[in-house]
PDB file of N, CA and C in Angstrom:
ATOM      1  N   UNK A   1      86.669 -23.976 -22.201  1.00  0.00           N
ATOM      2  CA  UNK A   1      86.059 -24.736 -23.247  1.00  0.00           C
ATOM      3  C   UNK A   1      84.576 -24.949 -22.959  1.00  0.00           C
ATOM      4  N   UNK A   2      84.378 -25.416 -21.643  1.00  0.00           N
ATOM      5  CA  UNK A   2      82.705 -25.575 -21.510  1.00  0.00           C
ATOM      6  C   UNK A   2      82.141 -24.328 -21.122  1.00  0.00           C
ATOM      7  N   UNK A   3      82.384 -23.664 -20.932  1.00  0.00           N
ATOM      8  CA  UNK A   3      82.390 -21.908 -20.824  1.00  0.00           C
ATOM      9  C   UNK A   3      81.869 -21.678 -22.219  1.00  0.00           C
ATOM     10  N   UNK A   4      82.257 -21.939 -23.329  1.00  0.00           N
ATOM     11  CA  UNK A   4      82.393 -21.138 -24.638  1.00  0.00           C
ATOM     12  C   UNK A   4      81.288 -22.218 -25.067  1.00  0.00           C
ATOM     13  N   UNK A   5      81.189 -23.332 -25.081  1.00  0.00           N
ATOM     14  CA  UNK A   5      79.929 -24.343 -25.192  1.00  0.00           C
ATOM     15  C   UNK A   5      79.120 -24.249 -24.858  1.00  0.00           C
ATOM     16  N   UNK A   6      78.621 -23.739 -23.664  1.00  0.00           N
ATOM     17  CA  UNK A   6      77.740 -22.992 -23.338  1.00  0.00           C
ATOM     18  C   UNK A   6      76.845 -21.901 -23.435  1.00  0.00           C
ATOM     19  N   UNK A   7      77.774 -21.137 -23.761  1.00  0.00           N
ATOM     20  CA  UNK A   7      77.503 -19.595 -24.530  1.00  0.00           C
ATOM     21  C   UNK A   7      76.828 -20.505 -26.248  1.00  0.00           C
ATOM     22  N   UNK A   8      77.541 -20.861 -26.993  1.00  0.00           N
ATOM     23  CA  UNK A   8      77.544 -21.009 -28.012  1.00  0.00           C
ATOM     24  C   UNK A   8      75.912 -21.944 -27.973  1.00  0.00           C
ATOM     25  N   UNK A   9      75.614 -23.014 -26.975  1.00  0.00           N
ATOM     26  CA  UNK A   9      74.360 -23.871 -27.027  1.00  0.00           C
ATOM     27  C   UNK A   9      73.212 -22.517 -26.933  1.00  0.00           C
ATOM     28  N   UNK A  10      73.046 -22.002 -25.790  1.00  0.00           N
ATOM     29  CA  UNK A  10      72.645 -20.500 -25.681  1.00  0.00           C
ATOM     30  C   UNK A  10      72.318 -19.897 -26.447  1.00  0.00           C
ATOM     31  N   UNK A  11      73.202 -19.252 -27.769  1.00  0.00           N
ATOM     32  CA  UNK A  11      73.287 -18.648 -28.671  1.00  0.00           C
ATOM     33  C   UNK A  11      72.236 -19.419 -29.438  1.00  0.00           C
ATOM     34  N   UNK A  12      72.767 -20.306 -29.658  1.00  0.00           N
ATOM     35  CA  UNK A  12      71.987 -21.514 -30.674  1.00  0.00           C
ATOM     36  C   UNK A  12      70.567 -21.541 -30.741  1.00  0.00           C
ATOM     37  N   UNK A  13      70.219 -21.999 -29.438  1.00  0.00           N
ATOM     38  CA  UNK A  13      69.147 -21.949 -29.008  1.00  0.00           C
ATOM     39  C   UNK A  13      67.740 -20.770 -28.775  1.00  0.00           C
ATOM     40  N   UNK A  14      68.498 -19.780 -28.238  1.00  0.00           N
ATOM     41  CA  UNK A  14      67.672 -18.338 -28.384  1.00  0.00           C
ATOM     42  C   UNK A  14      67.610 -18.078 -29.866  1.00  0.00           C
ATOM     43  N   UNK A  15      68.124 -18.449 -30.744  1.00  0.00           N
ATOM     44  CA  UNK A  15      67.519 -17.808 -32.148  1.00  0.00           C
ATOM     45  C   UNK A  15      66.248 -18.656 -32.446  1.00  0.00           C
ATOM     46  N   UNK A  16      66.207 -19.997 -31.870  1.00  0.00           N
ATOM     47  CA  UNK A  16      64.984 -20.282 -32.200  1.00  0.00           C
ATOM     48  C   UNK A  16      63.908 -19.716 -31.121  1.00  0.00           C
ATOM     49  N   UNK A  17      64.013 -19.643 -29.848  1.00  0.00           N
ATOM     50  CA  UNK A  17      62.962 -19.009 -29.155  1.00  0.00           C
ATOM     51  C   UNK A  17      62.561 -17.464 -30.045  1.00  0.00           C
ATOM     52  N   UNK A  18      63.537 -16.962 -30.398  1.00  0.00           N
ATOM     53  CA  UNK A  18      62.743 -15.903 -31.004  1.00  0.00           C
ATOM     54  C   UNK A  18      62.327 -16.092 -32.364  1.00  0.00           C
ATOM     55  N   UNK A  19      61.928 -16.661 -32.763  1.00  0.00           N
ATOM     56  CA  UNK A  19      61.223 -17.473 -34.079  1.00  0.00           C
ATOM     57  C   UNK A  19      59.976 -18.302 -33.557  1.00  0.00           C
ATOM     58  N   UNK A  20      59.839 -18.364 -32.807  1.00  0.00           N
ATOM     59  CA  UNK A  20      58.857 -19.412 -32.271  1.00  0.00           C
ATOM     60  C   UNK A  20      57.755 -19.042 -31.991  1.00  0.00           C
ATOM     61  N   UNK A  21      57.870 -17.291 -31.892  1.00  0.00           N
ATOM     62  CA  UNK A  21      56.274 -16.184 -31.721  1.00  0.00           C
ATOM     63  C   UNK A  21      55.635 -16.194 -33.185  1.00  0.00           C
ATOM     64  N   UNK A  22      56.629 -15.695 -34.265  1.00  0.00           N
ATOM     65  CA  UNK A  22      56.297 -15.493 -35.476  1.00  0.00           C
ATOM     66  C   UNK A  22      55.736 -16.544 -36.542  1.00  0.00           C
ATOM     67  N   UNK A  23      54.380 -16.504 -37.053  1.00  0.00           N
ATOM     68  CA  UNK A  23      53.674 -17.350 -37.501  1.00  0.00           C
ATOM     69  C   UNK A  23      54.764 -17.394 -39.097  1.00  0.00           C
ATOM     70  N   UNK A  24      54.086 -18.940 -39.288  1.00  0.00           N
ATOM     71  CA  UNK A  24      55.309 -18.529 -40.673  1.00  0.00           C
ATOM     72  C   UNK A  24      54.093 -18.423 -42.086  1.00  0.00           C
ATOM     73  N   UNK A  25      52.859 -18.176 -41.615  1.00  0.00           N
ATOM     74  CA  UNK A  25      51.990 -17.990 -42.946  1.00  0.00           C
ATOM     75  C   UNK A  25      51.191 -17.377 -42.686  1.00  0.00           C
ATOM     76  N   UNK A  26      51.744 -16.374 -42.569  1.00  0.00           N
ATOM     77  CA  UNK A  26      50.979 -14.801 -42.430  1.00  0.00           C
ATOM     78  C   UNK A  26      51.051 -14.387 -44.060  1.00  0.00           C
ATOM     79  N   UNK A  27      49.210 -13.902 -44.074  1.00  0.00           N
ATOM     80  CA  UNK A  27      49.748 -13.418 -45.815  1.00  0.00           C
ATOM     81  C   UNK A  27      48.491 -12.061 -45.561  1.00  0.00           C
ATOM     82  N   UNK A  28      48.756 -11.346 -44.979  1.00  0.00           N
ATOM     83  CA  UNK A  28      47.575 -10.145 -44.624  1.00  0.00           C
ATOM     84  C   UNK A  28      47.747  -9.475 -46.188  1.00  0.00           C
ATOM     85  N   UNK A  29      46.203  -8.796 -46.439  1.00  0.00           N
ATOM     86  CA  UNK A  29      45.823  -8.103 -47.662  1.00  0.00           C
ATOM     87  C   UNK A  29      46.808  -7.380 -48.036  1.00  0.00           C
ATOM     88  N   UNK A  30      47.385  -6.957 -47.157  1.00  0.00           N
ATOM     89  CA  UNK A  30      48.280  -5.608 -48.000  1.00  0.00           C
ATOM     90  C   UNK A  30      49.372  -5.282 -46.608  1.00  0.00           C
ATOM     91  N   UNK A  31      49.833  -4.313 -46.448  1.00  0.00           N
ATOM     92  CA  UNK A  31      50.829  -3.959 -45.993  1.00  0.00           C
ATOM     93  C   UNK A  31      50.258  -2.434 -45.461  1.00  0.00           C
ATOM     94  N   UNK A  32      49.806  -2.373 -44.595  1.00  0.00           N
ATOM     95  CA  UNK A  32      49.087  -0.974 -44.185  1.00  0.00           C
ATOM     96  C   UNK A  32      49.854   0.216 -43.873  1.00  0.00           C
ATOM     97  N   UNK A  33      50.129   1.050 -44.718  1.00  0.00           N
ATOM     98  CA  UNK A  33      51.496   2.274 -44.934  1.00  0.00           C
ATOM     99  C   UNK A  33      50.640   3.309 -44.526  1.00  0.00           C
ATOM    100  N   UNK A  34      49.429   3.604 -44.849  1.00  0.00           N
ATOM    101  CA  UNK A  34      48.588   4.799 -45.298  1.00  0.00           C
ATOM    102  C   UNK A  34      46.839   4.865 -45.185  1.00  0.00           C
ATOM    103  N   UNK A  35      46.400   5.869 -44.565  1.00  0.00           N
ATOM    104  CA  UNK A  35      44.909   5.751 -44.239  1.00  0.00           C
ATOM    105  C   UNK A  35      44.551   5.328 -45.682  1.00  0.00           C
ATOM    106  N   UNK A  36      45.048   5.769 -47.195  1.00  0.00           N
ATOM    107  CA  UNK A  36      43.968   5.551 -48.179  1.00  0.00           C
ATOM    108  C   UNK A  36      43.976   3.848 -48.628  1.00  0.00           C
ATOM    109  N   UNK A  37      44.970   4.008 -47.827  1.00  0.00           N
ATOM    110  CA  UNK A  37      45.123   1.946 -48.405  1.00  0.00           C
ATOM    111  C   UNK A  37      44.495   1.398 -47.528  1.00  0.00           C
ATOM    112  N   UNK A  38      44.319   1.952 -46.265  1.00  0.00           N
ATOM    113  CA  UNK A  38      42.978   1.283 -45.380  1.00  0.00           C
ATOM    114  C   UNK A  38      41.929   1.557 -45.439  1.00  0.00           C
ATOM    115  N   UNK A  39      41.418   2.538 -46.394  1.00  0.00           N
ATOM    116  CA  UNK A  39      40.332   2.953 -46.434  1.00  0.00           C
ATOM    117  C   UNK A  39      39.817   2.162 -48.234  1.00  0.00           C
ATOM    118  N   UNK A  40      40.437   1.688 -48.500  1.00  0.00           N
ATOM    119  CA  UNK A  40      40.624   1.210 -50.408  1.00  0.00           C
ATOM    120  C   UNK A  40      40.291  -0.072 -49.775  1.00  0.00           C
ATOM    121  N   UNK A  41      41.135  -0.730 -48.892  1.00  0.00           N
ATOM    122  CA  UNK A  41      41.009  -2.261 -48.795  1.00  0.00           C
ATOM    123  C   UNK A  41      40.306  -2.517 -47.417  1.00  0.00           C
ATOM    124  N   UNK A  42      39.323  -1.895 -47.197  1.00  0.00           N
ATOM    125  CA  UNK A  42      38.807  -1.937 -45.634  1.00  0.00           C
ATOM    126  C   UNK A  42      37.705  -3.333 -45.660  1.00  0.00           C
ATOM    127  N   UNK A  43      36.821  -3.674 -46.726  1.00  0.00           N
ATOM    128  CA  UNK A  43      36.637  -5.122 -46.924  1.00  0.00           C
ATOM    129  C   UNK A  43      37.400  -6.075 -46.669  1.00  0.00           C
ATOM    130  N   UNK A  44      38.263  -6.177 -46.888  1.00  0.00           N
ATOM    131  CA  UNK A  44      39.425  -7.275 -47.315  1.00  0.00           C
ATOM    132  C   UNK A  44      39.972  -7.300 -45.533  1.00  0.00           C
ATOM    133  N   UNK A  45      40.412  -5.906 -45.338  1.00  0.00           N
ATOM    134  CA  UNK A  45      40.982  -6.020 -43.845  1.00  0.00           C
ATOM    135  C   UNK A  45      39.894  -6.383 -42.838  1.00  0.00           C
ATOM    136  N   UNK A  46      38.728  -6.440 -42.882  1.00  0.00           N
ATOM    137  CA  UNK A  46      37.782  -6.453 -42.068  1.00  0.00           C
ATOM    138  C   UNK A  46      37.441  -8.056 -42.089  1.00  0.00           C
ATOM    139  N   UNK A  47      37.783  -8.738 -42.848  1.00  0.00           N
ATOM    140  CA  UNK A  47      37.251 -10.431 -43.578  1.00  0.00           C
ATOM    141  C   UNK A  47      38.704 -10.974 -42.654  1.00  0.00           C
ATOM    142  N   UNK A  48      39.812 -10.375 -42.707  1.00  0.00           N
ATOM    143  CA  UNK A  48      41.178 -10.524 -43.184  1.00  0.00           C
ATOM    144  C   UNK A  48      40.993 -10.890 -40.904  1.00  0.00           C
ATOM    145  N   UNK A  49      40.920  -9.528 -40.761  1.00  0.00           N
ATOM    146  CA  UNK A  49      40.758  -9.300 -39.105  1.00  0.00           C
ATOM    147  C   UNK A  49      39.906 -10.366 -38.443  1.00  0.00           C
ATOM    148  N   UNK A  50      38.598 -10.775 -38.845  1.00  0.00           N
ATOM    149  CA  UNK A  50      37.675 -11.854 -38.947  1.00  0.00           C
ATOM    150  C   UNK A  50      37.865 -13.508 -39.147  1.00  0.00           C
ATOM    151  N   UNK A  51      38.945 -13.592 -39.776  1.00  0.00           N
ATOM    152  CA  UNK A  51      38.709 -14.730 -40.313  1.00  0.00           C
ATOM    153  C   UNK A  51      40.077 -15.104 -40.569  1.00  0.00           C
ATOM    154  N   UNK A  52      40.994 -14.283 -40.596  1.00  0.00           N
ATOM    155  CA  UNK A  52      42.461 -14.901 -40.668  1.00  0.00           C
ATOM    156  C   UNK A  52      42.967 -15.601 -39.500  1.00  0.00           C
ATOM    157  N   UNK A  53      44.254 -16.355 -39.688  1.00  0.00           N
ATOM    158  CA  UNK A  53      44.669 -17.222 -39.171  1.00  0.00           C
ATOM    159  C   UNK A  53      45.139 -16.113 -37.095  1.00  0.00           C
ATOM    160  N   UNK A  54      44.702 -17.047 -36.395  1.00  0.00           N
ATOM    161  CA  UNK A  54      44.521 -16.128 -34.600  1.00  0.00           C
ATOM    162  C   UNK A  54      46.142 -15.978 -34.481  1.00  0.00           C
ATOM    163  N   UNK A  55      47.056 -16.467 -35.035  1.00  0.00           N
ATOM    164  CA  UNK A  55      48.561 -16.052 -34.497  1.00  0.00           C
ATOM    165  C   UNK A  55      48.681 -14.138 -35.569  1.00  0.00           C
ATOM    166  N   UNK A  56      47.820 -14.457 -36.681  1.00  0.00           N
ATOM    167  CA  UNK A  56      48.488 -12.876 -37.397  1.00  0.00           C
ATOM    168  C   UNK A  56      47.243 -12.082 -37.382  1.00  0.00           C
ATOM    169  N   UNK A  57      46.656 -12.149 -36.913  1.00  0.00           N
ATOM    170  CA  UNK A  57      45.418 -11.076 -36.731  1.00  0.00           C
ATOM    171  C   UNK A  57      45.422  -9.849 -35.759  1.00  0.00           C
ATOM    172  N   UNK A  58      46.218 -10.151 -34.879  1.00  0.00           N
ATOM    173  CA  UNK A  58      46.388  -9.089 -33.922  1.00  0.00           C
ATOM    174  C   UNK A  58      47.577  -8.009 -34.487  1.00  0.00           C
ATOM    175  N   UNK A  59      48.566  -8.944 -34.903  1.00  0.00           N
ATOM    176  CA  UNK A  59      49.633  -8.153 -35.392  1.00  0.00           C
ATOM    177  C   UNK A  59      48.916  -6.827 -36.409  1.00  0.00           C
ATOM    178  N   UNK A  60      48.388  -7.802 -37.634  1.00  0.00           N
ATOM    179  CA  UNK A  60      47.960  -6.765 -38.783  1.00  0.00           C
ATOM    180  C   UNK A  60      46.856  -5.547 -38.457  1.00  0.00           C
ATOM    181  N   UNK A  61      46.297  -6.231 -37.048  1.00  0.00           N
ATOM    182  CA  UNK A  61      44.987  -4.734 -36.470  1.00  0.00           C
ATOM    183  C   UNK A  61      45.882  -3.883 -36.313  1.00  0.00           C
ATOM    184  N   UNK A  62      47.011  -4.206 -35.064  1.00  0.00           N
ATOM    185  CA  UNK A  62      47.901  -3.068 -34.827  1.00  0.00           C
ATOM    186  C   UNK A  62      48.606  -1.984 -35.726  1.00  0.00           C
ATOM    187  N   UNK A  63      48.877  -2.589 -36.614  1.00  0.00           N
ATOM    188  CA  UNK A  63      48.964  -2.024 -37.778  1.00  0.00           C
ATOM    189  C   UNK A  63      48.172  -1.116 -39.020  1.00  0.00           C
ATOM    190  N   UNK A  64      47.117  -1.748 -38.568  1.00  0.00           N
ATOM    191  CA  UNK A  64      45.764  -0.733 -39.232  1.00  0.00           C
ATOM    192  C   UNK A  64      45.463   0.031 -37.913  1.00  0.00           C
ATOM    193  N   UNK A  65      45.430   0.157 -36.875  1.00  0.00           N
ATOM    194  CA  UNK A  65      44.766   0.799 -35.864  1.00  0.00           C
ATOM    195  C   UNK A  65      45.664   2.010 -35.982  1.00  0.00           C
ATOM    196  N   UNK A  66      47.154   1.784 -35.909  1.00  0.00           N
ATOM    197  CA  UNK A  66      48.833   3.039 -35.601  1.00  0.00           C
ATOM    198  C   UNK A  66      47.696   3.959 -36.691  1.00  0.00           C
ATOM    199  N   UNK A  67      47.701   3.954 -37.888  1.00  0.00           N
ATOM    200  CA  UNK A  67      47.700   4.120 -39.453  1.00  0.00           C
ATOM    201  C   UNK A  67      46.398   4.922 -39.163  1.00  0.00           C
ATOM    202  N   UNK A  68      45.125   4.463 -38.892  1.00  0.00           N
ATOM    203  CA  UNK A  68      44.326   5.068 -38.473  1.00  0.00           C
ATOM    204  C   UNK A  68      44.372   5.910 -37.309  1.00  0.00           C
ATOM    205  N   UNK A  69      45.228   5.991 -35.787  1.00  0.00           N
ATOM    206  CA  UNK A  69      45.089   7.365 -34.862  1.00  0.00           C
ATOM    207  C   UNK A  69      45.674   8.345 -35.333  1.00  0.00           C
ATOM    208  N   UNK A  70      47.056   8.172 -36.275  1.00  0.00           N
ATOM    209  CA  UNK A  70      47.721   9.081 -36.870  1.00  0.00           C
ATOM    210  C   UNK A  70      47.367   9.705 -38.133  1.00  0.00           C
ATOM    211  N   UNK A  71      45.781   9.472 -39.045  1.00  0.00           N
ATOM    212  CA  UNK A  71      45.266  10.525 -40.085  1.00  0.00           C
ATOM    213  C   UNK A  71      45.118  11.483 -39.036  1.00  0.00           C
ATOM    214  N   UNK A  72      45.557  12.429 -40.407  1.00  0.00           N
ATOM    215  CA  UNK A  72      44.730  13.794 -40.172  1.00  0.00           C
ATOM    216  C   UNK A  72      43.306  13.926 -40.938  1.00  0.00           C
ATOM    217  N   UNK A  73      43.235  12.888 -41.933  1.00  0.00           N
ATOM    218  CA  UNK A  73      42.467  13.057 -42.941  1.00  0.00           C
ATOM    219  C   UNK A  73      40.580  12.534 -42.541  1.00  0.00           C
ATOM    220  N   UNK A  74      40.949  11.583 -41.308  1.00  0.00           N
ATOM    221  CA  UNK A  74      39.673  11.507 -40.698  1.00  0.00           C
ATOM    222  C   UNK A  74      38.612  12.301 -39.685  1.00  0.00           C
ATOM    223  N   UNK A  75      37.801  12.742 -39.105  1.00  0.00           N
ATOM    224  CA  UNK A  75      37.434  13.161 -38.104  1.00  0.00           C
ATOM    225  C   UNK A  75      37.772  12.435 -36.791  1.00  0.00           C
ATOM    226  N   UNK A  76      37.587  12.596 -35.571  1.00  0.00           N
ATOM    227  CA  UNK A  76      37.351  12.055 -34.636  1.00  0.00           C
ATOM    228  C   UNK A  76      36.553  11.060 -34.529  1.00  0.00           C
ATOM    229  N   UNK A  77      35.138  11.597 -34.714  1.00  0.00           N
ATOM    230  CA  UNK A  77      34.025  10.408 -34.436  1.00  0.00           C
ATOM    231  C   UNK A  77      34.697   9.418 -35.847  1.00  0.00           C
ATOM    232  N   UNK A  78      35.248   9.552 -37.063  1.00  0.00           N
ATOM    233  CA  UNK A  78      35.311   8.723 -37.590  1.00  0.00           C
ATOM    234  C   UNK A  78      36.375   7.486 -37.123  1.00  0.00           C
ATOM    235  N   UNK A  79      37.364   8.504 -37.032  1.00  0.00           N
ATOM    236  CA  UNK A  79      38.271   7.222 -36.406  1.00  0.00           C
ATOM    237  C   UNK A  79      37.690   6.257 -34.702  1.00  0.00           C
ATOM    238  N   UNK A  80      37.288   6.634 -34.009  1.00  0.00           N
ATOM    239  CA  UNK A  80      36.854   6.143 -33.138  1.00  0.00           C
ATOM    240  C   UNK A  80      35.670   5.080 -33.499  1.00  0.00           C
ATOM    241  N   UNK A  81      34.526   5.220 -34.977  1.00  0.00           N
ATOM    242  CA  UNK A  81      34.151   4.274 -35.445  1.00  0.00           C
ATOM    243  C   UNK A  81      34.841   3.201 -36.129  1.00  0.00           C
ATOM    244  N   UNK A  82      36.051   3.917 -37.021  1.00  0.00           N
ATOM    245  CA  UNK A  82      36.745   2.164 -37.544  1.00  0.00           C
ATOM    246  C   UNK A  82      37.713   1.741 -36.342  1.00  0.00           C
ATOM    247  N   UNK A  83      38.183   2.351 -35.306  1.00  0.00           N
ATOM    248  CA  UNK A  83      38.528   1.006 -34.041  1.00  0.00           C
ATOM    249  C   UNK A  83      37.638   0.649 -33.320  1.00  0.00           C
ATOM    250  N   UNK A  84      36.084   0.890 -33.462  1.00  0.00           N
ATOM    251  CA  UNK A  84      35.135   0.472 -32.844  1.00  0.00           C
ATOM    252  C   UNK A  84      35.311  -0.895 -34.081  1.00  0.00           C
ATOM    253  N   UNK A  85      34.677  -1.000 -35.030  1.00  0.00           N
ATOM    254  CA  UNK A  85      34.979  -1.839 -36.118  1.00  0.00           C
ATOM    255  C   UNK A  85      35.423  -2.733 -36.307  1.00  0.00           C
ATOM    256  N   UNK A  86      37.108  -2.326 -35.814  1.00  0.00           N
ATOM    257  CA  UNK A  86      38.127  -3.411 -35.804  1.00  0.00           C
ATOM    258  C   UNK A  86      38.418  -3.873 -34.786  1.00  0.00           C
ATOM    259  N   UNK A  87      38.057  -3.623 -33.900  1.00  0.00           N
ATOM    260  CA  UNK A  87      37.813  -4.587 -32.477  1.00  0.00           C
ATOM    261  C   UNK A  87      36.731  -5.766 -32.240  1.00  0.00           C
ATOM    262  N   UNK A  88      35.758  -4.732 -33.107  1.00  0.00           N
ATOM    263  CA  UNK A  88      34.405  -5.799 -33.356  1.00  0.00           C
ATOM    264  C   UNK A  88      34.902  -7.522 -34.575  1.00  0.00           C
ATOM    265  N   UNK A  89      35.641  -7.049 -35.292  1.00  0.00           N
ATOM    266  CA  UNK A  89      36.297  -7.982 -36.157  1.00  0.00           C
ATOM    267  C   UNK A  89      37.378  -8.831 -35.405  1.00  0.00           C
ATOM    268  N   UNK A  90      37.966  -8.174 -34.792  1.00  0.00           N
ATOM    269  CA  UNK A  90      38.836  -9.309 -33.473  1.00  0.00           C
ATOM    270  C   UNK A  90      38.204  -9.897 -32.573  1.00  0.00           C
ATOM    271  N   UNK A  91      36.858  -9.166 -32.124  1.00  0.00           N
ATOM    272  CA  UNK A  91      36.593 -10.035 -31.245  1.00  0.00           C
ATOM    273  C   UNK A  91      35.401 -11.337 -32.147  1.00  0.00           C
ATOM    274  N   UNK A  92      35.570 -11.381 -33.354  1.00  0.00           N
ATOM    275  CA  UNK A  92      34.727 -12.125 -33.629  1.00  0.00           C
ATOM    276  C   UNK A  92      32.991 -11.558 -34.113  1.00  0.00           C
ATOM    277  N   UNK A  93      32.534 -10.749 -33.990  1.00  0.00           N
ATOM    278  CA  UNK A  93      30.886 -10.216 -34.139  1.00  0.00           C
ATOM    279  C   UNK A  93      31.313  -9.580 -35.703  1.00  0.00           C
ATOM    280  N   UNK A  94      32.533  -9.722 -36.419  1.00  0.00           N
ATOM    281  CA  UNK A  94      31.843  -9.255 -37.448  1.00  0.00           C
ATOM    282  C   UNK A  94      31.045 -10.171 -38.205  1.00  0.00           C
ATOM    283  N   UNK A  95      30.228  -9.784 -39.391  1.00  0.00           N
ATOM    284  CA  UNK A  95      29.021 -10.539 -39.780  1.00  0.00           C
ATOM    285  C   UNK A  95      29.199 -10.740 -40.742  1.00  0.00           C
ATOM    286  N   UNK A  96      30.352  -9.782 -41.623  1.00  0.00           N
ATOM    287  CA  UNK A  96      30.527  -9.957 -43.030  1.00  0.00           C
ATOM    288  C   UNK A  96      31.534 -11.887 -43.788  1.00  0.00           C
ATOM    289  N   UNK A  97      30.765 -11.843 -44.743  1.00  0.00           N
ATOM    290  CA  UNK A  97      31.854 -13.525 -45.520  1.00  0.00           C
ATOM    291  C   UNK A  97      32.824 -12.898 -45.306  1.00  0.00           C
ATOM    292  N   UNK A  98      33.480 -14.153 -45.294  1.00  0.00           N
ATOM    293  CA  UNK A  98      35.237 -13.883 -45.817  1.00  0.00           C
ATOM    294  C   UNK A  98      35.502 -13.411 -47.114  1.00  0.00           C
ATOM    295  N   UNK A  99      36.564 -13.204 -47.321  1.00  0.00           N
ATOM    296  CA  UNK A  99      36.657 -12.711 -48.999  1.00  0.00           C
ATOM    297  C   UNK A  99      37.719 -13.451 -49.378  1.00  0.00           C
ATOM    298  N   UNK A 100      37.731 -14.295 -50.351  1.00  0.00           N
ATOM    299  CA  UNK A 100      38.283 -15.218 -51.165  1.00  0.00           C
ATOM    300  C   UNK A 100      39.744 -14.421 -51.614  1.00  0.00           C
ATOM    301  N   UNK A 101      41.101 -15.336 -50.893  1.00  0.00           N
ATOM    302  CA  UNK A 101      42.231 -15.299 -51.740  1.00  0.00           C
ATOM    303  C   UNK A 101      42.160 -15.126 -52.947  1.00  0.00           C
ATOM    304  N   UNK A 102      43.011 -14.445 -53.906  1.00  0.00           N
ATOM    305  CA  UNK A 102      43.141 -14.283 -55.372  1.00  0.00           C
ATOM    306  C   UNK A 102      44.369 -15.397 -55.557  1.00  0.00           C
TER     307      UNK A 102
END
């Protein structure tokens, strides 16, 4: 019985530790599937990288960064300039406003 109470507090409990990383108001520009949607909304992600909330900002770079090593559609030197870019936007030096929620 305290065997199975145990397990079960356990159980209980680890579902919230793993909830406890995940911000619950994350609202990033878009959903980054595809270089042309990062290249369409690269304002927005760059304000977004800059200025969004520090628990979802890293997540959504990673996500634009995958998206960007895997075009074919860029050059080299290009891609190596937008993660120059988007590092510069994480670490804070970008210069551009924010861009206003719709």
């Amino acid at each position: 019985m305290f065997r199975t109470l145990l397990i079960c507090v356990f159980l209980w409990s680890s579902t919230f530790l793993a909830y406890a990383d995940e911000p619950s108001s994350c609202n990033p520009p878009y959903d980054p599937s595809n270089i042309i949607e990062v290249l369409f909304f690269y304002p927005g992600t760059m304000s977004y990288l800059a200025h969004g909330p520090d628990a979802c900002r890293q997540s959504f770079a990673e996500q634009v960064k995958k998206v960007v090593r895997e075009t074919s559609l860029l050059t080299d030197g290009c891609i190596e300039a937008t993660l120059k870019d988007l590092n510069e936007a994480l670490a804070g030096t970008y210069k551009g406003e924010p861009i206003p929620a719709p």
